[in-house]
N, C-alpha and C. Protein backbone atom coordinates (compact mmCIF):
# COMPACT_ATOMS: atom_id res chain seq x y z
N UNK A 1 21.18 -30.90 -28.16
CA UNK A 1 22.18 -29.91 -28.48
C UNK A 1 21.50 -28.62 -28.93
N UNK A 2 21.92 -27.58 -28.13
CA UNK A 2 21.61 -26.28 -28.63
C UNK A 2 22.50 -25.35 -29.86
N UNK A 3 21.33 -24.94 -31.04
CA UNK A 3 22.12 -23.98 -31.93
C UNK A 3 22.47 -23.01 -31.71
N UNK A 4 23.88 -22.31 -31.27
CA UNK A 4 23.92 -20.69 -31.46
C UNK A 4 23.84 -19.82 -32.18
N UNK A 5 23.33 -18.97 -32.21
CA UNK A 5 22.92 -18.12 -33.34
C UNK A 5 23.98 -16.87 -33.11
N UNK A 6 24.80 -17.18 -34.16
CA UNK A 6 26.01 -15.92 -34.24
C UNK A 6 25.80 -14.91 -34.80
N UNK A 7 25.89 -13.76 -33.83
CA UNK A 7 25.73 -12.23 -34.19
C UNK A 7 26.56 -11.87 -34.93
N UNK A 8 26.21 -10.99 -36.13
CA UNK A 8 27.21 -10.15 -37.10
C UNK A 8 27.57 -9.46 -36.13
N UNK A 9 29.43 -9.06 -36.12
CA UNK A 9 29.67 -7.86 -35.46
C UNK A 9 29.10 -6.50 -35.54
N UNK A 10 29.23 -6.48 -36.63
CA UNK A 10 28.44 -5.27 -37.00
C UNK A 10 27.87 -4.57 -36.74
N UNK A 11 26.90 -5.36 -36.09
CA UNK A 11 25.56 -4.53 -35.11
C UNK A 11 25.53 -3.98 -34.69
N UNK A 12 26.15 -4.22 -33.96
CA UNK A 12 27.35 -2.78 -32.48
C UNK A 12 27.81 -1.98 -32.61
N UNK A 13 28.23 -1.59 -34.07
CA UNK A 13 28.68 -0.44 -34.52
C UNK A 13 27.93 0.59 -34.25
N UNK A 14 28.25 1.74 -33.73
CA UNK A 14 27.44 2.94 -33.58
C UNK A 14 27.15 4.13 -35.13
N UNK A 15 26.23 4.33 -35.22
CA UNK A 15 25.67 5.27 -35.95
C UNK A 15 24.94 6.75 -35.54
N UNK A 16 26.02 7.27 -35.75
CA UNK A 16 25.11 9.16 -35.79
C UNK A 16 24.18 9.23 -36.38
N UNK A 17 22.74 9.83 -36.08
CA UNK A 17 22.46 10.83 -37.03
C UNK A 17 22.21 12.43 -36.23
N UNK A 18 21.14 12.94 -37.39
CA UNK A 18 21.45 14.17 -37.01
C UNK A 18 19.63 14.79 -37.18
N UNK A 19 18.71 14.92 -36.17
CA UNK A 19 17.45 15.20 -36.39
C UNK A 19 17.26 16.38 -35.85
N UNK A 20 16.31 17.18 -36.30
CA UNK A 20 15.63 18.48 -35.88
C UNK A 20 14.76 17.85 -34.53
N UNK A 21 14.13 18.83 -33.40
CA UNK A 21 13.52 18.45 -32.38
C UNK A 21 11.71 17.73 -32.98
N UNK A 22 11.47 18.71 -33.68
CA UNK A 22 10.43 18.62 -34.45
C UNK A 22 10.55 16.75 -35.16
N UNK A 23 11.85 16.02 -36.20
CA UNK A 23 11.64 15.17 -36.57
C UNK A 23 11.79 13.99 -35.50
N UNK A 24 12.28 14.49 -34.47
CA UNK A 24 13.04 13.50 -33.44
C UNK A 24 11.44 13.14 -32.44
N UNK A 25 10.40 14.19 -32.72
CA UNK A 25 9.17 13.94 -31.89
C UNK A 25 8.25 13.20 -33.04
N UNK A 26 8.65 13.35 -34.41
CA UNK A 26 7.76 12.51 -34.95
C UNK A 26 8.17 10.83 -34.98
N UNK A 27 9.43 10.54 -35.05
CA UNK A 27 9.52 9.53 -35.15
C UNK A 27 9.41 8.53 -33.62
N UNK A 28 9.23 9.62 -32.49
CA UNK A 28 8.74 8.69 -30.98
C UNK A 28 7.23 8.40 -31.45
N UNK A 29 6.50 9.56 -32.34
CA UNK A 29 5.28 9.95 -32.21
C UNK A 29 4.55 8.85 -33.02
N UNK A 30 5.47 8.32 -34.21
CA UNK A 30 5.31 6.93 -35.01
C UNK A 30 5.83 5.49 -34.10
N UNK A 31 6.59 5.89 -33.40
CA UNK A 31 7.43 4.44 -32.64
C UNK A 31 6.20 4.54 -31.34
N UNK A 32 5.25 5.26 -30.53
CA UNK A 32 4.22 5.55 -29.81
C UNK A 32 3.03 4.84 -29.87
N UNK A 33 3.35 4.72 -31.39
CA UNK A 33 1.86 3.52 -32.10
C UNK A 33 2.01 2.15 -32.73
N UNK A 34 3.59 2.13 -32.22
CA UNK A 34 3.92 0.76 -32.91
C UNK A 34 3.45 -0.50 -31.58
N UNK A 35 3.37 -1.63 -31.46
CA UNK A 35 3.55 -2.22 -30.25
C UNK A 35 4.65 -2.22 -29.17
N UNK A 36 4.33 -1.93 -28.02
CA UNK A 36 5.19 -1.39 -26.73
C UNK A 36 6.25 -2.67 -27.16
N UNK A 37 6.35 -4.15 -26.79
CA UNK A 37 6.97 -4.85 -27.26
C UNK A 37 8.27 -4.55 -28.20
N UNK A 38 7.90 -3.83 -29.23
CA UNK A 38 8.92 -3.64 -30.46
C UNK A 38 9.39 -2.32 -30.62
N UNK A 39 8.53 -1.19 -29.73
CA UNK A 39 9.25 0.31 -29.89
C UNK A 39 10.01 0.32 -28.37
N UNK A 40 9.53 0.15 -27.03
CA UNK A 40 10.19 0.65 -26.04
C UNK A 40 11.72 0.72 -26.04
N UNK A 41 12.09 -0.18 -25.86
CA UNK A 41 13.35 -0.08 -26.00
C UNK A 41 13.95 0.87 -26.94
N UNK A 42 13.61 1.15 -28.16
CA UNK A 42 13.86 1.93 -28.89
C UNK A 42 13.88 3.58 -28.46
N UNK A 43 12.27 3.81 -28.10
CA UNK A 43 12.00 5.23 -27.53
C UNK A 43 13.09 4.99 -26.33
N UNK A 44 13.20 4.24 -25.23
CA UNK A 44 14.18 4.80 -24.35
C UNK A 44 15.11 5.40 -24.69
N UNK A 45 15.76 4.98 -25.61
CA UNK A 45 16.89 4.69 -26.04
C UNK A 45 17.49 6.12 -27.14
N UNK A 46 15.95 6.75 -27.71
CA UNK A 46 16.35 7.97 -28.09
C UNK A 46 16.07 9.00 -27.13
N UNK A 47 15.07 8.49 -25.76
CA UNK A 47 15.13 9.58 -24.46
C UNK A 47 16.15 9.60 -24.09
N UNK A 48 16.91 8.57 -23.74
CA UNK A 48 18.07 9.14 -22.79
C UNK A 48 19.32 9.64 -23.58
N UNK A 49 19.35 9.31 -24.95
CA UNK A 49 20.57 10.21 -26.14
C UNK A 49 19.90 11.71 -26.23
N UNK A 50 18.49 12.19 -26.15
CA UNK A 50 17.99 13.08 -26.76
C UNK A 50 18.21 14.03 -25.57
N UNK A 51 17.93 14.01 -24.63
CA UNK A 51 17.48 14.74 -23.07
C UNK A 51 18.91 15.73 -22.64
N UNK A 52 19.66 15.36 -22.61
CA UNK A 52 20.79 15.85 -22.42
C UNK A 52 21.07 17.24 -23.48
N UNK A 53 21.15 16.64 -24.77
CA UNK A 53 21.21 17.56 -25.88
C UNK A 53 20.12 18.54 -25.60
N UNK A 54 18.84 18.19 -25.73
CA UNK A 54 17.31 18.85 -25.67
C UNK A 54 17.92 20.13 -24.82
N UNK A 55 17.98 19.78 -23.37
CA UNK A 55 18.70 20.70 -22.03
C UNK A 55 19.79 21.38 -22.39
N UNK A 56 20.50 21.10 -23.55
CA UNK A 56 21.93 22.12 -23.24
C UNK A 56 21.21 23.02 -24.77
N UNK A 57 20.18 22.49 -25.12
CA UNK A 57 19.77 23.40 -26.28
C UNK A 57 19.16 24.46 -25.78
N UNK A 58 18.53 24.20 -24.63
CA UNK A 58 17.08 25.11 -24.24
C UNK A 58 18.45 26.51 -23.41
N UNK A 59 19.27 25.60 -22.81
CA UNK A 59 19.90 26.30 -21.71
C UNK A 59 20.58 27.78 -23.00
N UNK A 60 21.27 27.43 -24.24
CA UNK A 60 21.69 27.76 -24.99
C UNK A 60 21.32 29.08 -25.10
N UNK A 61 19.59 28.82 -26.08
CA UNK A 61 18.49 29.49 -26.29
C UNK A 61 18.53 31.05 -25.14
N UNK A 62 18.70 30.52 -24.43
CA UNK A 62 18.26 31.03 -22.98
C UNK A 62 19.34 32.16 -22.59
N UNK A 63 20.45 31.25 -22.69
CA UNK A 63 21.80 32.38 -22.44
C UNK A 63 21.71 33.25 -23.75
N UNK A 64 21.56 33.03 -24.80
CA UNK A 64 21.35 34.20 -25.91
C UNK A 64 20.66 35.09 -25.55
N UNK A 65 19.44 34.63 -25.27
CA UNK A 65 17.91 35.85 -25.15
C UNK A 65 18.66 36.80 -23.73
N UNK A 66 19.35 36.13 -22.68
CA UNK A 66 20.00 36.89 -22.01
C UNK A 66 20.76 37.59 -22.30
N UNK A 67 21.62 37.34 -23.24
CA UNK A 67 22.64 38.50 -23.59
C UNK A 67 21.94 39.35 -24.42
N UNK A 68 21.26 39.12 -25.25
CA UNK A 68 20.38 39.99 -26.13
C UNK A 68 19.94 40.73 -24.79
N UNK A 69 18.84 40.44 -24.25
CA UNK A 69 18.39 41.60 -23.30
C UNK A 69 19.19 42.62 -22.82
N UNK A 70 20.56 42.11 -22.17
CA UNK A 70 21.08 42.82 -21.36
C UNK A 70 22.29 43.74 -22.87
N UNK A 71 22.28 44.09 -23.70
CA UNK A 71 22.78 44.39 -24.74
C UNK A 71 22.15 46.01 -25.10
C-alpha cells in the first residue's frame, strides 16, 4: 500500500511581489549558484513573469526619451 502525501492547499496560492530590475538580477544571480536541480525551475519561472514587464519597461523608457526629443 502506497502513502499519499497531502498537499496543503495553500501552496497554490499566488503571491505578488514587487522588485527593482537591479534586485530581481541579484536574486537569479544568487539562485545561478545554487544547484541547477533546486534553482531552475525557479529562475524559469521568474524569466518568463519578468520578460514581458522588463519589455514594456524598456519600450516605456523609450517612448518618453521620444517625446522628450521631439518637445
Amino acid at each position: 500500500m502506497t502513502e499519499q502525501i497531502k498537499k496543503d492547499p495553500i501552496e497554490d496560492a499566488i503571491i505578488n511581489f514587487s522588485f527593482t530590475v537591479a534586485q530581481v538580477n541579484q536574486i537569479l544571480n544568487i539562485l545561478g549558484n545554487a544547484p541547477y536541480i533546486a534553482s531552475a525551475n525557479l529562475i524559469g519561472l521568474i524569466q518568463m513573469q519578468g520578460e514581458p514587464q522588463f519589455k514594456a519597461a524598456i519600450a516605456a523608457e523609450q517612448a518618453k526619451n521620444e517625446s522628450q526629443a521631439t518637445s
